[in-house]
N, C-alpha and C. Protein backbone atom coordinates (compact mmCIF):
# COMPACT_ATOMS: atom_id res chain seq x y z
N UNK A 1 0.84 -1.17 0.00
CA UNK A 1 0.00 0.00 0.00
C UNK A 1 0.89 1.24 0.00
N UNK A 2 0.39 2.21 -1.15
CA UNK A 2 1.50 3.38 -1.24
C UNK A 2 0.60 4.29 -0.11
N UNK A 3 1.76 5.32 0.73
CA UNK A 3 1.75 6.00 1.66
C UNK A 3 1.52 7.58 0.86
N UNK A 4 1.87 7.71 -0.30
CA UNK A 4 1.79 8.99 -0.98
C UNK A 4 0.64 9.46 -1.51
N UNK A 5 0.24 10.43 -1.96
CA UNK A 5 -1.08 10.85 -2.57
C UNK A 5 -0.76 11.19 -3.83
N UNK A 6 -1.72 11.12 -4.68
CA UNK A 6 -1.59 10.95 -5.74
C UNK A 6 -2.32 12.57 -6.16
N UNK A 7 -2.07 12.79 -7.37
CA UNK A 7 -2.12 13.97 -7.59
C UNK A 7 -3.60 15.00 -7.74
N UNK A 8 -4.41 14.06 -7.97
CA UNK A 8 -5.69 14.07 -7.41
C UNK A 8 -5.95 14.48 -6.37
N UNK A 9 -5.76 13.46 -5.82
CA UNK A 9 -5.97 13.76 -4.23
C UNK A 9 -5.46 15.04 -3.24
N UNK A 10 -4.05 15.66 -4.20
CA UNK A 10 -3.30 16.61 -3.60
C UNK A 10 -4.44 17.69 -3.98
N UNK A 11 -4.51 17.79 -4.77
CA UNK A 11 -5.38 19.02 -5.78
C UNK A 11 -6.65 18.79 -4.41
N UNK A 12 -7.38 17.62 -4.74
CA UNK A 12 -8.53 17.88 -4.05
C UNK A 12 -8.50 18.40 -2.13
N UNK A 13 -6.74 17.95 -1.72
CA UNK A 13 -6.32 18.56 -0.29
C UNK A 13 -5.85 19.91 -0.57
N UNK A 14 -5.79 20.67 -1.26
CA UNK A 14 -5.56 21.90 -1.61
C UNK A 14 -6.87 22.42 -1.52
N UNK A 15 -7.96 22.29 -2.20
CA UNK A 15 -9.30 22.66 -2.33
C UNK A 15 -9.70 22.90 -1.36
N UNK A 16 -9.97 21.47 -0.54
CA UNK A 16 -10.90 21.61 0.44
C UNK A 16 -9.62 22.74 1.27
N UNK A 17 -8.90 22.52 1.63
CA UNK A 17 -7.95 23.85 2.48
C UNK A 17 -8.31 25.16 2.30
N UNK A 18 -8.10 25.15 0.42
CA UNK A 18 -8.38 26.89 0.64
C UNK A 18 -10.19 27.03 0.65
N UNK A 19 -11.01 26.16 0.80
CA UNK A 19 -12.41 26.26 0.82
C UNK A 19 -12.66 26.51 2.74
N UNK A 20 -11.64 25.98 3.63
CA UNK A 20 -12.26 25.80 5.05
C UNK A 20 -11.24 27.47 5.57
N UNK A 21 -9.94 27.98 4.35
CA UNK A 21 -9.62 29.19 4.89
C UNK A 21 -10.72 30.35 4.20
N UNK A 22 -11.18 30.22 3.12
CA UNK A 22 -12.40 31.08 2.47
C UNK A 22 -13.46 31.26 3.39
N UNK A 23 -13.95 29.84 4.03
CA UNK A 23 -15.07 30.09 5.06
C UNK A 23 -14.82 30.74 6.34
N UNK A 24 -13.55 30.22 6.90
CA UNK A 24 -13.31 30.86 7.87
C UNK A 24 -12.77 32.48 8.09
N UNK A 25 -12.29 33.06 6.76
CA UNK A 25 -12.19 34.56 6.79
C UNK A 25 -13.86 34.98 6.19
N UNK A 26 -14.77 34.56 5.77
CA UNK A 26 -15.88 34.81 5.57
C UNK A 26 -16.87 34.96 7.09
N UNK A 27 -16.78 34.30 7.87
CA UNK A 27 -16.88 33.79 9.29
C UNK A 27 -16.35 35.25 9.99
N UNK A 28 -14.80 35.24 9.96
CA UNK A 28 -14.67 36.53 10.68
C UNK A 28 -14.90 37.61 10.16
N UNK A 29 -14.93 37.83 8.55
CA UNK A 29 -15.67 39.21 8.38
C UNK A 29 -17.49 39.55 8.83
N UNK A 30 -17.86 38.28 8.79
CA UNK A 30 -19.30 38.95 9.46
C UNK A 30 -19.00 39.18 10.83
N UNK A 31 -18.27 38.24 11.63
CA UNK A 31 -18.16 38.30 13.04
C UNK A 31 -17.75 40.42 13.38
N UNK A 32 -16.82 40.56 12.73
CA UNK A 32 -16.24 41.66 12.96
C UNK A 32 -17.33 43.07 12.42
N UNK A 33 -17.81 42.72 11.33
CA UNK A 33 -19.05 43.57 11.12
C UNK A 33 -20.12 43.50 12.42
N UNK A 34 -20.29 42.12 12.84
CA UNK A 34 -21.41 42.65 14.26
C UNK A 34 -21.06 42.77 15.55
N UNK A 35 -19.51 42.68 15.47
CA UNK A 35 -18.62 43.22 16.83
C UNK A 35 -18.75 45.07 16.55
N UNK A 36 -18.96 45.42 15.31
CA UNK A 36 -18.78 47.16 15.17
C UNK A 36 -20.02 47.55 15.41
N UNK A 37 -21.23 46.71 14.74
CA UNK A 37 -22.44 47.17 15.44
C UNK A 37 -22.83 46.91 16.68
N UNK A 38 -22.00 45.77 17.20
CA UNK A 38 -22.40 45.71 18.32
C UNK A 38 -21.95 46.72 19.66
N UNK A 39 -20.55 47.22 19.02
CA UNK A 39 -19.89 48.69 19.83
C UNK A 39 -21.20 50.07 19.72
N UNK A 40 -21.93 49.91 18.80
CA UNK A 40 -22.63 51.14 18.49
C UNK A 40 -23.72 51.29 20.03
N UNK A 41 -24.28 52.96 19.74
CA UNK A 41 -25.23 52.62 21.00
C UNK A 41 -26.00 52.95 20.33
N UNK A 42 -27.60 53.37 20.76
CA UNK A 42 -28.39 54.15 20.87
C UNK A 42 -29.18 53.98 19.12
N UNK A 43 -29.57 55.09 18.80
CA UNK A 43 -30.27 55.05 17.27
C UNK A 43 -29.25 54.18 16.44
N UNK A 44 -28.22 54.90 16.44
CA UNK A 44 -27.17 54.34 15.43
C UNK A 44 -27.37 52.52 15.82
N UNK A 45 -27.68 51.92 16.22
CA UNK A 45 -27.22 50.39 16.87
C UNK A 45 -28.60 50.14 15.96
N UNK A 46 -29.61 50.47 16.43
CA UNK A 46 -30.74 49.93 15.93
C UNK A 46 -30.81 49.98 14.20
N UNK A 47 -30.52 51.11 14.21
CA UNK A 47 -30.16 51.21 12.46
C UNK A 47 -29.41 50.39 12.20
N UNK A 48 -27.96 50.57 12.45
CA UNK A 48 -26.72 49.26 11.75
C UNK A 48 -27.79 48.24 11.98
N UNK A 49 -28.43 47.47 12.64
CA UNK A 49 -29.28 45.99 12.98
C UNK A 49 -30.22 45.93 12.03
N UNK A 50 -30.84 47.00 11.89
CA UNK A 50 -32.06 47.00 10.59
C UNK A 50 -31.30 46.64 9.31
N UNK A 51 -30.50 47.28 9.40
CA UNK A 51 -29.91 47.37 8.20
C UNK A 51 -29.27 46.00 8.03
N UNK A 52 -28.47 45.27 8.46
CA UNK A 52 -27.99 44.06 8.50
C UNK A 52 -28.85 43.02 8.35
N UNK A 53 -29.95 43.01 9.17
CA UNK A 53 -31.04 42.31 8.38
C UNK A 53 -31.60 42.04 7.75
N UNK A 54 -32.25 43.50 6.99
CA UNK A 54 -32.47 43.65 5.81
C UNK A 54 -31.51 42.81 4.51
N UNK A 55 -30.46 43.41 4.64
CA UNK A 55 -29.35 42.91 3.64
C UNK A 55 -29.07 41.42 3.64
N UNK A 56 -29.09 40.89 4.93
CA UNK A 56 -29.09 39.24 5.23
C UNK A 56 -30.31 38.70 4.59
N UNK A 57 -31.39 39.03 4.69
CA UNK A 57 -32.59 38.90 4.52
C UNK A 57 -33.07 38.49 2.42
N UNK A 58 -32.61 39.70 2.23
CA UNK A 58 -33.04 40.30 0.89
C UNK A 58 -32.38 40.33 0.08
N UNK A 59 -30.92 39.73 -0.23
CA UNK A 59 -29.60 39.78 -0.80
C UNK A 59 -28.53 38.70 -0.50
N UNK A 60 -27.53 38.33 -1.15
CA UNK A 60 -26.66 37.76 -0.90
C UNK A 60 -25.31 38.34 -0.62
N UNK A 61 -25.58 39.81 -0.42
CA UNK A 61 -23.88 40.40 0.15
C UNK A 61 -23.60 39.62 1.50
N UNK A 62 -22.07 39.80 1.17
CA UNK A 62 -20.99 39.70 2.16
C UNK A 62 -21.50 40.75 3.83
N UNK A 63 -21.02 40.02 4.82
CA UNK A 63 -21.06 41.46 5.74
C UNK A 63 -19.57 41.35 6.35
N UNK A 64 -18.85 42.81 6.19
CA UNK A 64 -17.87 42.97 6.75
C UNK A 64 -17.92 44.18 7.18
N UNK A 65 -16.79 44.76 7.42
CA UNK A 65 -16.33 46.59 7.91
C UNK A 65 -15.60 46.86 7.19
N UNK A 66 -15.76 48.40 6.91
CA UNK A 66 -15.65 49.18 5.71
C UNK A 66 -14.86 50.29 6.50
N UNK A 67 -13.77 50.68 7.03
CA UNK A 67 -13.43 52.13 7.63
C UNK A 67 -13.85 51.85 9.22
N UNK A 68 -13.74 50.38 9.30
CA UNK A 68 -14.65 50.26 10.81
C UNK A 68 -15.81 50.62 10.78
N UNK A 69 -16.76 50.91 9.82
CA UNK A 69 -18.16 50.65 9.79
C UNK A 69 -18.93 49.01 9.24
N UNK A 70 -20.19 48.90 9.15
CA UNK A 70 -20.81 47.63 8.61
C UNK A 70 -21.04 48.03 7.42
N UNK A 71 -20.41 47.30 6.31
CA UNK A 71 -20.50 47.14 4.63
C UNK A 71 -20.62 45.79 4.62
N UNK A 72 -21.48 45.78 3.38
CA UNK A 72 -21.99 44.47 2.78
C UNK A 72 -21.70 44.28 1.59
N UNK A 73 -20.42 43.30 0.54
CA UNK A 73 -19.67 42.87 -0.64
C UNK A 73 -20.44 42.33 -1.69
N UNK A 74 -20.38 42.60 -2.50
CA UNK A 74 -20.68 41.62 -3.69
C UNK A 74 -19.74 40.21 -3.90
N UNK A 75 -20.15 39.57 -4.76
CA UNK A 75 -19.08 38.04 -5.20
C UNK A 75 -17.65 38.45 -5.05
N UNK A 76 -17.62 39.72 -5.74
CA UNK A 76 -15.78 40.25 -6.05
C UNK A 76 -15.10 40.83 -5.18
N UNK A 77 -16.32 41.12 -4.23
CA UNK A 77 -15.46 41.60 -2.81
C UNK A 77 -16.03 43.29 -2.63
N UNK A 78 -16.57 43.73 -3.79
CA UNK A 78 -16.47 45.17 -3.93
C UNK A 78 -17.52 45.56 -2.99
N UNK A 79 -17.55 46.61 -1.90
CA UNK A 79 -18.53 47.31 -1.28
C UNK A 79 -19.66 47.38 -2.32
N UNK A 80 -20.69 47.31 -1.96
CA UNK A 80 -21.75 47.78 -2.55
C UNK A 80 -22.88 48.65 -1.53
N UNK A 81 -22.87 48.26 -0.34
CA UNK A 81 -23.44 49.14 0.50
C UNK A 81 -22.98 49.39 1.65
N UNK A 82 -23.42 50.42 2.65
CA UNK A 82 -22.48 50.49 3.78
C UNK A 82 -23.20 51.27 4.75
N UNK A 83 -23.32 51.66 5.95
CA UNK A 83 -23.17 52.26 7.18
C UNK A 83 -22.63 53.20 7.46
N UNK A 84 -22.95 54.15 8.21
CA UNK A 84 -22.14 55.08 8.93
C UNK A 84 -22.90 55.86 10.14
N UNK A 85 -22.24 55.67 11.05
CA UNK A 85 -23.06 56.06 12.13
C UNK A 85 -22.79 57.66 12.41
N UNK A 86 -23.67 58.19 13.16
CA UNK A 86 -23.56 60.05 13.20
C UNK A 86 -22.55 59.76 14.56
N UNK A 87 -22.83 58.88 15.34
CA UNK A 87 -22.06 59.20 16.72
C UNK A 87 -20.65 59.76 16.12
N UNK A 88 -20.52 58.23 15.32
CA UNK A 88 -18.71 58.55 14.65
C UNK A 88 -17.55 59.88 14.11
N UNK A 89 -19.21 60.19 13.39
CA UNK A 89 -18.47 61.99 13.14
C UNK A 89 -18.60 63.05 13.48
N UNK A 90 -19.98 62.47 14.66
CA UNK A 90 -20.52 63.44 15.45
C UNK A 90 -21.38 64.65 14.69
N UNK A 91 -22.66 64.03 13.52
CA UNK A 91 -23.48 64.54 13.00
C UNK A 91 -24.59 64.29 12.99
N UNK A 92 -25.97 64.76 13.25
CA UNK A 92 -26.93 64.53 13.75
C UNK A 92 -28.05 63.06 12.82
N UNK A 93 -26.71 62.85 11.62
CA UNK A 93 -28.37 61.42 11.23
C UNK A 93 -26.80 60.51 10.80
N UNK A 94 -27.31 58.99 10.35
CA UNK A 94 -26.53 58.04 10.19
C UNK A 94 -26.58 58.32 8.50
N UNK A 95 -25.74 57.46 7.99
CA UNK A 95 -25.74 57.55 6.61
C UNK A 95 -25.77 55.82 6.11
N UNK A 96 -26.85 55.51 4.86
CA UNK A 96 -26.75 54.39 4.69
C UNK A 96 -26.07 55.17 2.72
N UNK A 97 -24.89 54.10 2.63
CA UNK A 97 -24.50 54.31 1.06
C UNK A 97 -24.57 53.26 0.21
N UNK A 98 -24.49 53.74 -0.73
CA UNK A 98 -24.23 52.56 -1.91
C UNK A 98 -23.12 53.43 -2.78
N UNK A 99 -22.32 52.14 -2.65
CA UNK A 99 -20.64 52.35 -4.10
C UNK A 99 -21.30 51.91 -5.31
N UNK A 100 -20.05 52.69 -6.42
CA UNK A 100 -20.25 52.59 -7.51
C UNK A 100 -20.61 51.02 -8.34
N UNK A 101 -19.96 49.56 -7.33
CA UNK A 101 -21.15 48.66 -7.96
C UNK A 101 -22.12 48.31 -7.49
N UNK A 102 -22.96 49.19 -6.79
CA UNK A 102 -24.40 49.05 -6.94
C UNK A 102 -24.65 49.35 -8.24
N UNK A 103 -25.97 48.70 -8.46
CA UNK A 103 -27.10 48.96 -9.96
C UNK A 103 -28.29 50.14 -9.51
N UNK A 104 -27.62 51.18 -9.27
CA UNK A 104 -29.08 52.44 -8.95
C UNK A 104 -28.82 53.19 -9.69
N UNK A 105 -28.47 53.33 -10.92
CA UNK A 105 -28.12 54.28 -11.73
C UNK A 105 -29.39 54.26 -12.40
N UNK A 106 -29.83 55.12 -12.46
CA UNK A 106 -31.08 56.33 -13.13
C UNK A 106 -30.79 57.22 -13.84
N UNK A 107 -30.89 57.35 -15.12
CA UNK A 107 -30.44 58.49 -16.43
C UNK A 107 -29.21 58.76 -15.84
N UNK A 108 -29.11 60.30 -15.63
CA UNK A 108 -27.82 60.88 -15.65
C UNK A 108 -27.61 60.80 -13.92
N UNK A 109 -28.33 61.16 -12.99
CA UNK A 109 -28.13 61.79 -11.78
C UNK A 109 -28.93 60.85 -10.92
N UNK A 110 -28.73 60.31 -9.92
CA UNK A 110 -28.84 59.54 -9.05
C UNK A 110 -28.78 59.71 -7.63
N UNK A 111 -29.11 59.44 -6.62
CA UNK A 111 -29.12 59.52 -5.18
C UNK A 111 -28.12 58.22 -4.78
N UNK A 112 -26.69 58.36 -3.94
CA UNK A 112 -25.93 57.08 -3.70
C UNK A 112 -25.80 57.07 -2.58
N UNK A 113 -26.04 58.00 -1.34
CA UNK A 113 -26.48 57.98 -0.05
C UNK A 113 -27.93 58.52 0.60
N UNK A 114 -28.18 57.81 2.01
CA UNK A 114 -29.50 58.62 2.17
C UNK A 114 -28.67 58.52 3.72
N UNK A 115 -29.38 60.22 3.72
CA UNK A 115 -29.40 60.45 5.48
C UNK A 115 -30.81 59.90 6.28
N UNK A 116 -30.08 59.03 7.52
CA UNK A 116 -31.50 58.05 8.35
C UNK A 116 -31.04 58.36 9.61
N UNK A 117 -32.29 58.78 10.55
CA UNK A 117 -32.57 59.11 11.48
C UNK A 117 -33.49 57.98 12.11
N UNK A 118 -34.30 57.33 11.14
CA UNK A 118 -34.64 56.59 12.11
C UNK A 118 -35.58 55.64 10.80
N UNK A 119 -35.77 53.86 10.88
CA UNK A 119 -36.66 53.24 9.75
C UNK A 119 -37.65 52.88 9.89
N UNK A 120 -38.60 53.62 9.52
CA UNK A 120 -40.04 52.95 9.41
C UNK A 120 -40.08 52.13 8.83
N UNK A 121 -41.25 51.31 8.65
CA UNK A 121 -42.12 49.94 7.97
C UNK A 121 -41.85 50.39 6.69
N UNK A 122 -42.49 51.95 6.35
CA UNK A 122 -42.43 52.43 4.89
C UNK A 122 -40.95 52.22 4.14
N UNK A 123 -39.96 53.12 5.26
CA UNK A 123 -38.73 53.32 5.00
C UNK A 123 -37.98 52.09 5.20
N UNK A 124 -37.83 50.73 5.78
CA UNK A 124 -37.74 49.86 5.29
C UNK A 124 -37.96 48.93 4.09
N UNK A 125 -39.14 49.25 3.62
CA UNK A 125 -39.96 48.69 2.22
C UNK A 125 -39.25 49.15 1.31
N UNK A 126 -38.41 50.74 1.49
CA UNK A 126 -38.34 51.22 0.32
C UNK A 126 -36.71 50.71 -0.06
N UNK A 127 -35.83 50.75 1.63
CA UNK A 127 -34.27 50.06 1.89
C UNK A 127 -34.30 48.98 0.74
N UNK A 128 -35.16 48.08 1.10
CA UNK A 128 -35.29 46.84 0.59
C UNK A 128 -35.02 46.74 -0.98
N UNK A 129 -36.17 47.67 -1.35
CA UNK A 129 -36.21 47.53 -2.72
C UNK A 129 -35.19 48.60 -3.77
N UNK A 130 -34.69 49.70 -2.96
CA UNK A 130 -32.99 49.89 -3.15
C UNK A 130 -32.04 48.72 -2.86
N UNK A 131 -32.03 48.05 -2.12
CA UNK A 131 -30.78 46.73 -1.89
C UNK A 131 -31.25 45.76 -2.84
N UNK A 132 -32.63 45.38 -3.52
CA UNK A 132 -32.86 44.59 -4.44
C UNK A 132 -32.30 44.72 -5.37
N UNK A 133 -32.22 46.30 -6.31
CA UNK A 133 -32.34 47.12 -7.46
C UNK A 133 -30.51 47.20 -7.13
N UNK A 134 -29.71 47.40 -6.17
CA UNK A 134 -28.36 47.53 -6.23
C UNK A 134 -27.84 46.42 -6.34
N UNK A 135 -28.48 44.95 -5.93
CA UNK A 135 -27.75 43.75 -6.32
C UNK A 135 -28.43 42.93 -7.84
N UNK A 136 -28.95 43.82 -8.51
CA UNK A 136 -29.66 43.00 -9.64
C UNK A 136 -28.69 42.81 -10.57
C-alpha cells in the first residue's frame, strides 16, 4: 500500500484547504461587522441591525467593515453598500451608502447615499427595494 497521494488527491487537499480558509475569513468578516455594530449605542445600533437584516434577509452580500463601519460585498469583494453612524463623526443622522457597484443608476443623476434618522415599515420597504435594485 502506497503512503503517498496521488495527484488528485493533492489538488482535491488543496481545495478543500483553501475552501475551510475562504469560510473561515468569511466567518470573521461577518463576526467583525457585528462586533462594530455591536460597539454602536443608541439610534445608530438599531439602524446598523435594521440594516444588517435587511441585507441578510433580501440579498446575498458579504457582511464585513468598511473604515470600521458595517458594509456588505458583492461576489468580487467590492462594497456595494455600507453604514455610517452620526455618533462617529458626530453629526446629527446616520448615513446608509451605496458604491459605484451598486445597480441604482437612473439616467444621468442619481441619489448614492441617504441620510437616516430613524426606519419605518415604509422606509424599510423602500431600503429593501434599493438593496434589491443595487444587487440585480
Amino acid at each position: 500500500m502506497s503512503t503517498t497521494f496521488s495527484k488528485e488527491e493533492k489538488a482535491a487537499m488543496r481545495a478543500a484547504a483553501a475552501e475551510a480558509k475562504a469560510s473561515k475569513a468569511a466567518a470573521d468578516l461577518e463576526a467583525a461587522c457585528l462586533a462594530a455594530i455591536g460597539e454602536m449605542t443608541g439610534t445608530d445600533r438599531e439602524l446598523a441591525e435594521t440594516l444588517h437584516e435587511l441585507v441578510k434577509k433580501h440579498t446575498d452580500l458579504g457582511a464585513k467593515t468598511w473604515y470600521g463601519m458595517p458594509a456588505y460585498t458583492n461576489a468580487d469583494g467590492k462594497v456595494v453598500v455600507f453604514f455610517q453612524s452620526a455618533a462617529k463623526f458626530k453629526v446629527r443622522y446616520a448615513t446608509i451608502g451605496f458604491q459605484p457597484d451598486a445597480n441604482l443608476d437612473e439616467g444621468n443623476f442619481w441619489p448614492s447615499s441617504f441620510a437616516v434618522t430613524k426606519l419605518s415599515a415604509d422606509d424599510q420597504k423602500q431600503l429593501v427595494e434599493l438593496l434589491k435594485k443595487a444587487v440585480s
